[in-house]
Protein backbone atom coordinates (compact mmCIF):
# COMPACT_ATOMS: atom_id res chain seq x y z
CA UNK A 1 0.00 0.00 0.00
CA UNK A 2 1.20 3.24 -0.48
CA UNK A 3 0.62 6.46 1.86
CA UNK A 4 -1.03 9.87 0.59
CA UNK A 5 -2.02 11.70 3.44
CA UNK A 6 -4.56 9.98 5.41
CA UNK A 7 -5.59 7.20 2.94
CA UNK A 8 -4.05 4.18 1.37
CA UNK A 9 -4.06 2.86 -2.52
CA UNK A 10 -4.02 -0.73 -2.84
CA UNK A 11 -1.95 -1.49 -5.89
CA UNK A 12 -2.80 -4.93 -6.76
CA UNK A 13 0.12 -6.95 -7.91
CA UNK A 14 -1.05 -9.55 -10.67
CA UNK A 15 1.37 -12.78 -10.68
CA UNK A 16 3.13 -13.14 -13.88
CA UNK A 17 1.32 -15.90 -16.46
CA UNK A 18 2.69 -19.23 -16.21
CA UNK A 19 2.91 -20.97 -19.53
CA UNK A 20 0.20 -23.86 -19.32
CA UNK A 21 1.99 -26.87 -20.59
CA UNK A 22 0.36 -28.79 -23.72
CA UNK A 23 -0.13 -32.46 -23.07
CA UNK A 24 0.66 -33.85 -26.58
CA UNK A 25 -2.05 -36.24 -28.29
CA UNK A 26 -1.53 -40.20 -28.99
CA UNK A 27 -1.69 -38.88 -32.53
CA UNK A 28 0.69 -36.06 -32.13
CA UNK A 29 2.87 -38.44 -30.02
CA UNK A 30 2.86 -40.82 -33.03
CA UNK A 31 3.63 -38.14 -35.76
CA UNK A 32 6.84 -37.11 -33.28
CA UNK A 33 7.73 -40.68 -33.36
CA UNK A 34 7.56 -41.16 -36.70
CA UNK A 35 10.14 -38.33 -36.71
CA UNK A 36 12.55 -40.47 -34.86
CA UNK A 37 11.55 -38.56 -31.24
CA UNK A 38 12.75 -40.74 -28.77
CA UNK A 39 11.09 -38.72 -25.91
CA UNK A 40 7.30 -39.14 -27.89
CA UNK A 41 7.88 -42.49 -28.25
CA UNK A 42 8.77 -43.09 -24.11
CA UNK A 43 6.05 -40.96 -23.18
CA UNK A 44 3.68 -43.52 -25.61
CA UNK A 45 5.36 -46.69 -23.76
CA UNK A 46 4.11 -45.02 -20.56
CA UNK A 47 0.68 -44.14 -21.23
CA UNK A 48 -0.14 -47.61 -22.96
CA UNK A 49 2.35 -50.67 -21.78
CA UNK A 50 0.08 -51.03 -18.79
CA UNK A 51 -2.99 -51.23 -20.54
CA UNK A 52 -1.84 -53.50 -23.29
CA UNK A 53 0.62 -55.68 -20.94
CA UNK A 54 -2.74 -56.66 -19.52
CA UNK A 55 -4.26 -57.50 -22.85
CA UNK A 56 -1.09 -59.36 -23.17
CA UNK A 57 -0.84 -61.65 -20.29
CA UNK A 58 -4.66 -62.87 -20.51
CA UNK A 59 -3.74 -63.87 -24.39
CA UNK A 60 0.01 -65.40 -23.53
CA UNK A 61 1.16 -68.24 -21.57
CA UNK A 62 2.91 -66.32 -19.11
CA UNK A 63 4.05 -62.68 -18.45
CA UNK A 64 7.55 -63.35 -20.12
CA UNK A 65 5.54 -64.10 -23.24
CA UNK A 66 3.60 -60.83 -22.23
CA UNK A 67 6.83 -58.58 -22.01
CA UNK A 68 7.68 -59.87 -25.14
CA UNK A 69 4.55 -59.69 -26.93
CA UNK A 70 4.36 -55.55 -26.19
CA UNK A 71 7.75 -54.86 -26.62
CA UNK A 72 7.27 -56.15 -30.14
CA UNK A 73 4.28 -53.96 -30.40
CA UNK A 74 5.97 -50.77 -29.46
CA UNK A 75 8.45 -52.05 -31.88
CA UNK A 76 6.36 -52.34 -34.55
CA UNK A 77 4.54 -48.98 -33.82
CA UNK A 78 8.26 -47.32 -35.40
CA UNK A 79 7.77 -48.93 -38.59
CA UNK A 80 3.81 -48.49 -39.34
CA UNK A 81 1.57 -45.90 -40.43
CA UNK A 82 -1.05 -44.84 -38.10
CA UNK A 83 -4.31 -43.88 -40.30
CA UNK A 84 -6.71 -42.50 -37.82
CA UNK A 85 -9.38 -44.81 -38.36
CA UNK A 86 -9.74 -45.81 -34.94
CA UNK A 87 -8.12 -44.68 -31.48
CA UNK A 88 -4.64 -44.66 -30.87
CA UNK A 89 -4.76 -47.45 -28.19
CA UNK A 90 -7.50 -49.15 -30.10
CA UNK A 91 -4.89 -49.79 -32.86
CA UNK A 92 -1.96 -50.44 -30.45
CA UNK A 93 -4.27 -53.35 -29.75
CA UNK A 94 -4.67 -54.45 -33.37
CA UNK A 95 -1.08 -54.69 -33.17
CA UNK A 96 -0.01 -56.47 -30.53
CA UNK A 97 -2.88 -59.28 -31.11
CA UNK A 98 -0.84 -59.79 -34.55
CA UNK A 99 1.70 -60.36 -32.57
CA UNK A 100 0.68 -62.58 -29.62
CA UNK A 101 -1.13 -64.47 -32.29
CA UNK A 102 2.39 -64.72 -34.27
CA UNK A 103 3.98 -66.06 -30.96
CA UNK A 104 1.27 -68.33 -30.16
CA UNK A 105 1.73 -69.88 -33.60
CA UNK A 106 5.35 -70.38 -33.74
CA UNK A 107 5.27 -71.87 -29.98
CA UNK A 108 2.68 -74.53 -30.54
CA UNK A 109 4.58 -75.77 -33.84
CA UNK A 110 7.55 -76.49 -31.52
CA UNK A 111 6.09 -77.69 -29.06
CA UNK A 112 3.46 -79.51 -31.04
CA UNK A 113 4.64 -82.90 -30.58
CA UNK A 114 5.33 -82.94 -26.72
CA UNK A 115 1.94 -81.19 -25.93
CA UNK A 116 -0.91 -83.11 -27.14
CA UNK A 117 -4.68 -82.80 -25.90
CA UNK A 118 -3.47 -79.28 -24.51
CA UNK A 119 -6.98 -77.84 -24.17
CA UNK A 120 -8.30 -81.23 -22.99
CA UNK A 121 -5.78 -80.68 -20.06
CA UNK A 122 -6.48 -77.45 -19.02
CA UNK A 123 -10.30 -78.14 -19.04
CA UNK A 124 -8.82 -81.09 -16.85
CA UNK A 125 -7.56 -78.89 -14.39
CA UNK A 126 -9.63 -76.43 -14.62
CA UNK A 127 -12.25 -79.12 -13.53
CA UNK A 128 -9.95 -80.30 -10.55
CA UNK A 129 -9.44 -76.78 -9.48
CA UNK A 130 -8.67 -75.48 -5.78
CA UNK A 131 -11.90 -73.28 -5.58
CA UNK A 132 -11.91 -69.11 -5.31
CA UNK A 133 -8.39 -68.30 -4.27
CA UNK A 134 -7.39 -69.91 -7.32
CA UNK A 135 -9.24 -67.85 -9.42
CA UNK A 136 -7.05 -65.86 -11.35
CA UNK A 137 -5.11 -69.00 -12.25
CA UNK A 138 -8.12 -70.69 -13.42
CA UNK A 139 -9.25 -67.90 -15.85
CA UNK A 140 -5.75 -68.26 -16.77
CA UNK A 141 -6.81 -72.26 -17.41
CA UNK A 142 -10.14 -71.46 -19.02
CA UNK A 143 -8.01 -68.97 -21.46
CA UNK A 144 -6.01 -71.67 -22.42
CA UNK A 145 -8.59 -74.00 -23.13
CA UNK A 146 -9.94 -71.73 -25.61
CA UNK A 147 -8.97 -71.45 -29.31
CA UNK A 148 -6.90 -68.26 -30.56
CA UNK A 149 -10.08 -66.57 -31.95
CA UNK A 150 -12.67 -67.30 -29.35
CA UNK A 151 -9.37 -66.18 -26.69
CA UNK A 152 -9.49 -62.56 -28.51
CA UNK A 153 -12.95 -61.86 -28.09
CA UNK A 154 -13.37 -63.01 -24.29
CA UNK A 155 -10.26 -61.38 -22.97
CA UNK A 156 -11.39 -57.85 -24.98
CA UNK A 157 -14.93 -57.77 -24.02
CA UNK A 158 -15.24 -59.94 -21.05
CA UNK A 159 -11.90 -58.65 -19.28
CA UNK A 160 -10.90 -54.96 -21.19
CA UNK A 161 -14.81 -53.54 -21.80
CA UNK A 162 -14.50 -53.00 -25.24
CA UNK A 163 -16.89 -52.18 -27.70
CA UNK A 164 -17.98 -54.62 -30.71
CA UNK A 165 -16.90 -51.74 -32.52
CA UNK A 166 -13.61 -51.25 -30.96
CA UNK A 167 -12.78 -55.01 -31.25
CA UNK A 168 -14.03 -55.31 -34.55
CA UNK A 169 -11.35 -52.94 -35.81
CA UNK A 170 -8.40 -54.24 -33.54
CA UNK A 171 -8.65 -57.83 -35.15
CA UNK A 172 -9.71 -56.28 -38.11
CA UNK A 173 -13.13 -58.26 -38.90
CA UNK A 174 -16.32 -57.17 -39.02
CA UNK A 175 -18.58 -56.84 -36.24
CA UNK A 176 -21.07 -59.37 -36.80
CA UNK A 177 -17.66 -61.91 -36.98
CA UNK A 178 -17.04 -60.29 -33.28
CA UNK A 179 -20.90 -61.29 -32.39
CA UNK A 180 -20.60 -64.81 -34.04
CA UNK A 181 -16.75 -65.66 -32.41
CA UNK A 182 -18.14 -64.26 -28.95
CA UNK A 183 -21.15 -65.90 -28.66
CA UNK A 184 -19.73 -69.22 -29.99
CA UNK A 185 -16.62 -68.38 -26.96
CA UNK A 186 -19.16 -68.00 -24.35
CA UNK A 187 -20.87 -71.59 -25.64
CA UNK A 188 -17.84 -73.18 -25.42
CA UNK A 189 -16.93 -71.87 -22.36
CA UNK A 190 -20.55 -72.72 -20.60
CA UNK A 191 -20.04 -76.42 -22.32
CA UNK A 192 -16.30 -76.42 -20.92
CA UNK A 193 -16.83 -75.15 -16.93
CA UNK A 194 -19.88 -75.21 -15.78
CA UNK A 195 -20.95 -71.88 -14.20
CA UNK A 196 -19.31 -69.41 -16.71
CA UNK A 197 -21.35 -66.69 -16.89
CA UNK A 198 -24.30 -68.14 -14.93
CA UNK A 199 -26.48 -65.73 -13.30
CA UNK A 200 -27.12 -66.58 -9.57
């Protein structure tokens, strides 16, 4: 305040603007990657690996396989062409189901001969299982039991919410193949462990 005589001013003292920092779009993030920005692509790994490492481990054997799987997919991400016909992490799922797909292909022709009746097994133990504080292992089980396809569609509407939409685009089919594969999934399932889905 500053004196005249027997009154006061009050000079008001506005703070100095701070610059408001600009949180960069997937899509922006994407077109910095694609010009080799290796800061845009660790700020991608961070908003996503979570998200799609769980994806990854409900579609994989076991979280190595899951590492694996979406490290390849942020590896691919550097060498394709993002088209903006879906959402960024809608794609980034496209991807890395190409991918755990690939590595589920190449494992069971090596291991094809030593593992037969696979799915019969794990229906098997499923069957034989412990009760509810095994329950995360025997999703795991009922996963397994499943076919590649029918696997897809439980784990991304079932486990991850997603849209028929949204899944239609990341494994690139159309929806009424989604509606088909996940109603035929849930059959199986029902016919496989008894309860699935059941309302009580």
């Amino acid at each position: 305040m500053r004196p005249t005589g027997n009154s006061t001013i009050e000079i008001a003292v506005r703070p100095t603007p701070q610059p408001v920092a600009v949180v960069p779009s997937d899509v922006e993030l994407l077109r910095q990657v694609g010009h080799g920005a290796q800061d845009a692509f660790r700020e991608l790994v961070n908003r996503h690996s979570r998200y799609l490492y769980g994806i990854a481990s409900s579609l994989t054997a076991n979280s190595a396989d899951a590492e694996d799987v979406v490290q390849e997919t942020f590896v691919a991400v550097i060498n394709s062409k993002f088209r903006g016909e879906s959402a960024v992490r809608t794609w980034l799922v496209q991807i890395l189901i190409r991918r755990a797909a690939m590595l589920r292909r190449s494992k069971r022709r090596a291991t094809a001969s030593l593992t037969p009746g696979s799915a019969d097994d794990a229906t098997a133990m499923a069957a034989g299982g412990s009760g509810g504080s095994d329950a995360r292992l025997d999703l795991a089980v009922m996963l397994e039991a499943l076919s590649l396809e029918h696997r897809q569609v439980i784990v991304l509407r079932e486990l991850e919410g997603m849209s028929y939409e949204e899944m239609a685009t990341a494994l690139d089919v159309p929806r009424g193949t989604v509606e088909s594969r996940l109603h035929r999934a849930r059959n199986e399932l029902r016919e496989r462990f008894k309860g699935y889905l059941q309302k009580p």
